[in-house]
N, C-alpha and C. Protein backbone atom coordinates (compact mmCIF):
# COMPACT_ATOMS: atom_id res chain seq x y z
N UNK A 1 11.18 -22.66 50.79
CA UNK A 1 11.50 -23.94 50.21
C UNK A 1 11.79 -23.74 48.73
N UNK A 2 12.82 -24.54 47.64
CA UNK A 2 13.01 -24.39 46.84
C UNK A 2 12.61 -25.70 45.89
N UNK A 3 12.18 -26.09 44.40
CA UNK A 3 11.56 -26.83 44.03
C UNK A 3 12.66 -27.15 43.00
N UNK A 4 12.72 -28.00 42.48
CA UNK A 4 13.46 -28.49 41.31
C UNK A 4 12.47 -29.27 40.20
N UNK A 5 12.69 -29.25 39.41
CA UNK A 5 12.26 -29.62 37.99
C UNK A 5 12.68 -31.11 37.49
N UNK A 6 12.20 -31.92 37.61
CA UNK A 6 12.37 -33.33 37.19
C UNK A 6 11.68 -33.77 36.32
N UNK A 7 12.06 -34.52 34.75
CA UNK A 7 11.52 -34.92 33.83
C UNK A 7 11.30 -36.27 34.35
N UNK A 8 10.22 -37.07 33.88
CA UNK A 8 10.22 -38.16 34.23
C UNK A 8 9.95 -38.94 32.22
N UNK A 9 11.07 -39.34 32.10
CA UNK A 9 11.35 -39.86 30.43
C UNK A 9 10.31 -41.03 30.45
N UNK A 10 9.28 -40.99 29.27
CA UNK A 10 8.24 -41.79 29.43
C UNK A 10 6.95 -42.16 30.20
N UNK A 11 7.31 -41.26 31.01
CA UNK A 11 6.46 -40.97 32.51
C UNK A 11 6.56 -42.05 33.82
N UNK A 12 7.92 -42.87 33.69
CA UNK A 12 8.27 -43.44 34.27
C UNK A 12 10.22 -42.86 35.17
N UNK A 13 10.69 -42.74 34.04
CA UNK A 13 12.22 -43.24 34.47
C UNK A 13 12.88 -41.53 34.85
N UNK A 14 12.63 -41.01 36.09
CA UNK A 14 12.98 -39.58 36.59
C UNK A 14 14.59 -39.35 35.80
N UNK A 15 14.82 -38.08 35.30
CA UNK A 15 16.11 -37.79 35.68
C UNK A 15 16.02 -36.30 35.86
N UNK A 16 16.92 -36.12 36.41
CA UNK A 16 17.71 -34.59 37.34
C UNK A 16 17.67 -33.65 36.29
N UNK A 17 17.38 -32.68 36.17
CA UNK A 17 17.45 -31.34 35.49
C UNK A 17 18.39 -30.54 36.14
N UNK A 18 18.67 -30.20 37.26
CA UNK A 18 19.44 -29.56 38.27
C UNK A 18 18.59 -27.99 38.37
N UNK A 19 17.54 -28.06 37.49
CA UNK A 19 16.54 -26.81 37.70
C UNK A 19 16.31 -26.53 39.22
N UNK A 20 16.86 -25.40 39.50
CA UNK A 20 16.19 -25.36 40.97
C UNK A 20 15.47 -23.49 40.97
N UNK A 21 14.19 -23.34 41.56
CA UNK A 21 13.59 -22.26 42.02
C UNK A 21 13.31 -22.01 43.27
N UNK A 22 13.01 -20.93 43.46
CA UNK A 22 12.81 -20.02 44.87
C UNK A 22 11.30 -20.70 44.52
N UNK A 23 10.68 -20.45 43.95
CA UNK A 23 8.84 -20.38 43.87
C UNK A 23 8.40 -21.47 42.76
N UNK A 24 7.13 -21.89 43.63
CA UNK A 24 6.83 -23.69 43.19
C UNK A 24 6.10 -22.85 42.14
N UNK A 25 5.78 -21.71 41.49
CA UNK A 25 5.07 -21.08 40.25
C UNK A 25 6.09 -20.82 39.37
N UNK A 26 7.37 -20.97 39.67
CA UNK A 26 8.55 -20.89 38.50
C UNK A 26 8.42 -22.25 38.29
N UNK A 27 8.67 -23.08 38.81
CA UNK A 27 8.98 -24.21 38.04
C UNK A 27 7.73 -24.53 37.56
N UNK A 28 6.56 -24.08 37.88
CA UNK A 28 5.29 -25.03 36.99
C UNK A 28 5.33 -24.02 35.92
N UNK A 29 5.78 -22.84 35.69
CA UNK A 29 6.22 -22.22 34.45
C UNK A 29 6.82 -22.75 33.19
N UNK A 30 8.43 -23.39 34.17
CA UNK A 30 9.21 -24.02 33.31
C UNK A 30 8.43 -25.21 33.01
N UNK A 31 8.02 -26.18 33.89
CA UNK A 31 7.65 -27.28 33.10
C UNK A 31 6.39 -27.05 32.11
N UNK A 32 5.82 -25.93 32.17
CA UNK A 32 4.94 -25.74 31.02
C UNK A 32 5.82 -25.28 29.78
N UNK A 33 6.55 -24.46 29.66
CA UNK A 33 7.66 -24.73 28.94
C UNK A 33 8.52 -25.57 28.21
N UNK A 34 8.55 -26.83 28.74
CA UNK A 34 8.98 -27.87 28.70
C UNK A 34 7.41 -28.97 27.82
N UNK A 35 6.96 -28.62 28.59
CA UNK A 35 5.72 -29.62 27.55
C UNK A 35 5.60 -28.93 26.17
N UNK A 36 5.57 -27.54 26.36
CA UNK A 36 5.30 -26.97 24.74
C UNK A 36 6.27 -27.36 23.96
N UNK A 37 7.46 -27.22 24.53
CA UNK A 37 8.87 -27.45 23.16
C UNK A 37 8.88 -29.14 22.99
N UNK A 38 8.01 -29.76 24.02
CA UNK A 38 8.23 -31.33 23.66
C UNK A 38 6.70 -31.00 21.99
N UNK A 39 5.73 -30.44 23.00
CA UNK A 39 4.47 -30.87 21.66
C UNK A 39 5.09 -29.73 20.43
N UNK A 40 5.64 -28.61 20.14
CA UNK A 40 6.04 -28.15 19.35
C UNK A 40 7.10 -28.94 17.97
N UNK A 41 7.98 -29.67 19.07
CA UNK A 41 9.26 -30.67 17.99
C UNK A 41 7.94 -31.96 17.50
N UNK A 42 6.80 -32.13 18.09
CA UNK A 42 6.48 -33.13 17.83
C UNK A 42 5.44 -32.57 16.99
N UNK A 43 4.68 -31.10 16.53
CA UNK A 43 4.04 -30.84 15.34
C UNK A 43 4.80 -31.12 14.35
N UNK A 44 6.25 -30.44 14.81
CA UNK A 44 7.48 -29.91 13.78
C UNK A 44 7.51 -31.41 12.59
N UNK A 45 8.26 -32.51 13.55
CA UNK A 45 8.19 -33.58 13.16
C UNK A 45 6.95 -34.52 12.49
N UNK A 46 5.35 -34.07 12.69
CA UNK A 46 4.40 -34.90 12.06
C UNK A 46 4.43 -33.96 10.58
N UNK A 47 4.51 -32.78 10.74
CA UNK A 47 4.70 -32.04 9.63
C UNK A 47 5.51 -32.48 8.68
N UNK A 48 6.52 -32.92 8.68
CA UNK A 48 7.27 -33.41 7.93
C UNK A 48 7.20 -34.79 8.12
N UNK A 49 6.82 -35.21 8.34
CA UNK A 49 6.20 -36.98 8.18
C UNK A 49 5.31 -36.98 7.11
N UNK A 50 4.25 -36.39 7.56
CA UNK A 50 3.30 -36.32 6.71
C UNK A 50 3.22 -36.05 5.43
N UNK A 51 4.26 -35.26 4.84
CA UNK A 51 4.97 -34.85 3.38
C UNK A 51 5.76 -35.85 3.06
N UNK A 52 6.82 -36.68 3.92
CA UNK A 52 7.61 -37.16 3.63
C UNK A 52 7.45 -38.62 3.99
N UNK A 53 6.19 -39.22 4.62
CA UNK A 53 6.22 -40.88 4.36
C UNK A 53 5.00 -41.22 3.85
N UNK A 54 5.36 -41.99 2.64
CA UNK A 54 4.31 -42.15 1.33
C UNK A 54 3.17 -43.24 1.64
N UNK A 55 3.26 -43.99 2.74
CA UNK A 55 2.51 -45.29 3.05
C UNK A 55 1.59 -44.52 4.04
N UNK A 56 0.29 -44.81 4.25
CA UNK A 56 -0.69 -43.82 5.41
C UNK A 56 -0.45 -45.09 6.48
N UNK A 57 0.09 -46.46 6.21
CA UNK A 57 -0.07 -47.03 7.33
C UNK A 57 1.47 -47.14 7.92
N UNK A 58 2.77 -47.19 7.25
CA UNK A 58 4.30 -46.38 7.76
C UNK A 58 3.91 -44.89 8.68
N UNK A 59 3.35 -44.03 8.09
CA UNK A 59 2.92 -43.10 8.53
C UNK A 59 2.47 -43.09 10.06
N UNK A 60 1.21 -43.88 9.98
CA UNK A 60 0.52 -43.95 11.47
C UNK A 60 1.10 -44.75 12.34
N UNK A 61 2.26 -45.65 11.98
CA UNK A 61 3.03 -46.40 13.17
C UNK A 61 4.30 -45.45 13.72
N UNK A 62 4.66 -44.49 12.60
CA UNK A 62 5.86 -44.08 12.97
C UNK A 62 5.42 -42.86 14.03
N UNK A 63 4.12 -42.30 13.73
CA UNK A 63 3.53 -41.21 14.31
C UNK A 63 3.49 -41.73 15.79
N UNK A 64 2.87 -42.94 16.21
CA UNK A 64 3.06 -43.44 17.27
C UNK A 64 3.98 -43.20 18.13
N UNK A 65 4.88 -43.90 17.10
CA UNK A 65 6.44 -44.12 18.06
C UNK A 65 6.25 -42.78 18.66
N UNK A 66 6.86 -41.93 17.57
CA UNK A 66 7.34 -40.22 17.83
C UNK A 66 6.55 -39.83 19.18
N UNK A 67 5.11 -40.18 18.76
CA UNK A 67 4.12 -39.02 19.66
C UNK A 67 4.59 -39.98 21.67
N UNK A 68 4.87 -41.78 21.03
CA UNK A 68 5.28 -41.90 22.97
C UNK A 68 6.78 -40.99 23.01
N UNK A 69 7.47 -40.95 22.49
CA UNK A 69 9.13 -40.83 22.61
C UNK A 69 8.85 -39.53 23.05
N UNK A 70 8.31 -38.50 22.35
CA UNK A 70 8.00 -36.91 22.91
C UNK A 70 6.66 -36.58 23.88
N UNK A 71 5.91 -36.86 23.65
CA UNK A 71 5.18 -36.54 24.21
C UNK A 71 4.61 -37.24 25.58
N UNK A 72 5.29 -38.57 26.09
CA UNK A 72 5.50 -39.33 27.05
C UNK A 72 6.52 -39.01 28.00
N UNK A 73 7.28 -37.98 27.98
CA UNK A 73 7.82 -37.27 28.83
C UNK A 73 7.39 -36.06 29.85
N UNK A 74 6.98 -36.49 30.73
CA UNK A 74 6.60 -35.42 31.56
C UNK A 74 6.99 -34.99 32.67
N UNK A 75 6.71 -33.75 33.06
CA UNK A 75 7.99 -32.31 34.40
C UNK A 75 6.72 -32.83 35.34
N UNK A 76 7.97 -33.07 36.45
CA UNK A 76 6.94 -32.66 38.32
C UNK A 76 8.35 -31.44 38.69
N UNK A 77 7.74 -31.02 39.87
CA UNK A 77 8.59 -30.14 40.79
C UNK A 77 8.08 -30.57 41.86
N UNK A 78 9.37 -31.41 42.29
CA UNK A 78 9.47 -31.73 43.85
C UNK A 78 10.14 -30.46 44.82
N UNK A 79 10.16 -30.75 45.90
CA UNK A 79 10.67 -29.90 46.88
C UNK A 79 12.38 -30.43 46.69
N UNK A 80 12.98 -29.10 47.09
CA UNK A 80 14.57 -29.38 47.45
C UNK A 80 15.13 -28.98 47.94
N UNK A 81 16.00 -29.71 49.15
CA UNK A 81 16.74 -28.94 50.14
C UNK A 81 17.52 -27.87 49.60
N UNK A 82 18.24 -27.47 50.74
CA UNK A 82 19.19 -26.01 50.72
C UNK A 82 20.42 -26.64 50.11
N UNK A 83 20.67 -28.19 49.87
CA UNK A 83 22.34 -28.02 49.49
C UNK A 83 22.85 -28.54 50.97
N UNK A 84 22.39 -28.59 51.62
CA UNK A 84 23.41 -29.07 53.38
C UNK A 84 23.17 -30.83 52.95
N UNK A 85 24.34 -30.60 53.84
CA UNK A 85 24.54 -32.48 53.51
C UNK A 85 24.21 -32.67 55.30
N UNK A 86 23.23 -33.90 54.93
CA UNK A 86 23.17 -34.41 56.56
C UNK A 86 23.82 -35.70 56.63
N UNK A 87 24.47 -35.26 57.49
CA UNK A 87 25.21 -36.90 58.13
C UNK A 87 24.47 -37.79 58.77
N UNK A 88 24.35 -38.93 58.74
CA UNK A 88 23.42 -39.87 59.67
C UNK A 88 24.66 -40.29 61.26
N UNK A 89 23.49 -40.25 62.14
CA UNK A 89 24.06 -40.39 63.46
C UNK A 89 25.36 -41.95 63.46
N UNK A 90 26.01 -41.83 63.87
CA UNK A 90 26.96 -42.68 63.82
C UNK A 90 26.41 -43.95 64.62
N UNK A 91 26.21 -44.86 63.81
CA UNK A 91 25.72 -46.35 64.49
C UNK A 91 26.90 -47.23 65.45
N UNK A 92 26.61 -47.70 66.24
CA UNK A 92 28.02 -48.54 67.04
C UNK A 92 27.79 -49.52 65.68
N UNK A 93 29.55 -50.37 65.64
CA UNK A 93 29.94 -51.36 64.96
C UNK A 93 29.13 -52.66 65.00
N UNK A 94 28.46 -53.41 64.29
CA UNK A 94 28.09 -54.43 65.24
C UNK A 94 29.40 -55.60 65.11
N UNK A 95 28.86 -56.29 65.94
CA UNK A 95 29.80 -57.32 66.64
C UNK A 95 30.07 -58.40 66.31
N UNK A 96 30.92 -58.92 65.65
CA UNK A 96 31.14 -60.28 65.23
C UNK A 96 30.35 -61.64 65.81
N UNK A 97 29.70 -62.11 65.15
CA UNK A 97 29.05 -63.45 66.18
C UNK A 97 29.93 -64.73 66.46
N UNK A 98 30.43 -65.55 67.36
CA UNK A 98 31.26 -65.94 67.73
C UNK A 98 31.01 -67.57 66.57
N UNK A 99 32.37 -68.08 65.84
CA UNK A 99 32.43 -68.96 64.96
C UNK A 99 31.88 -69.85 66.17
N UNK A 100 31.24 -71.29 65.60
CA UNK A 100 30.72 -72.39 66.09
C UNK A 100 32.25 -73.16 66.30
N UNK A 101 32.16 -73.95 67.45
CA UNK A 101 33.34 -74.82 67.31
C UNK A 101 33.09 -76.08 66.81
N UNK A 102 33.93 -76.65 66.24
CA UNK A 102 33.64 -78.19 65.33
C UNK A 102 33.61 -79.17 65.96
């Protein structure tokens, strides 16, 4: 079975990575990967907040924001098919229901 890598933005709203692995230990690799470079941009960024916004209470709201926007993103690895497309069994038409007469 092969696993794919899905961010879920905010820890709600999934989108597609197109990450796909042979082994469900690669992708919990990558998504550990993926959390570090999110908490890394988000030291990067308090670091320079912290030098650069002069109010301690601007400061602690903006820190907020930042820390949901980055750090509210989080990786699952679901399972994923091979790539075959399945067709669904062909349903009969249904049938017109006959108009009422007036």
């Amino acid at each position: 079975m092969k696993w794919m890598l899905v961010v879920l933005v905010g820890g709600v709203t999934p989108v597609n990575t197109d990450l796909v692995f042979d082994k469900f230990t690669d992708c919990l690799s990558a998504e550990e990967q993926m959390r570090k470079h999110y908490a890394d941009a988000f030291d990067a960024w308090d670091k320079w907040a912290a030098m650069n916004i002069e109010r301690r209470r601007d400061y602690s709201k903006a820190r907020d924001v930042q820390a949901k926007r980055l750090l509210g993103n989080i990786g699952t690895c679901v399972p994923h098919g091979d790539g075959a497309v399945v067709k669904p069994e062909a349903s009969p038409s249904p049938t017109p229901s006959p108009k009422p007469s007036p």
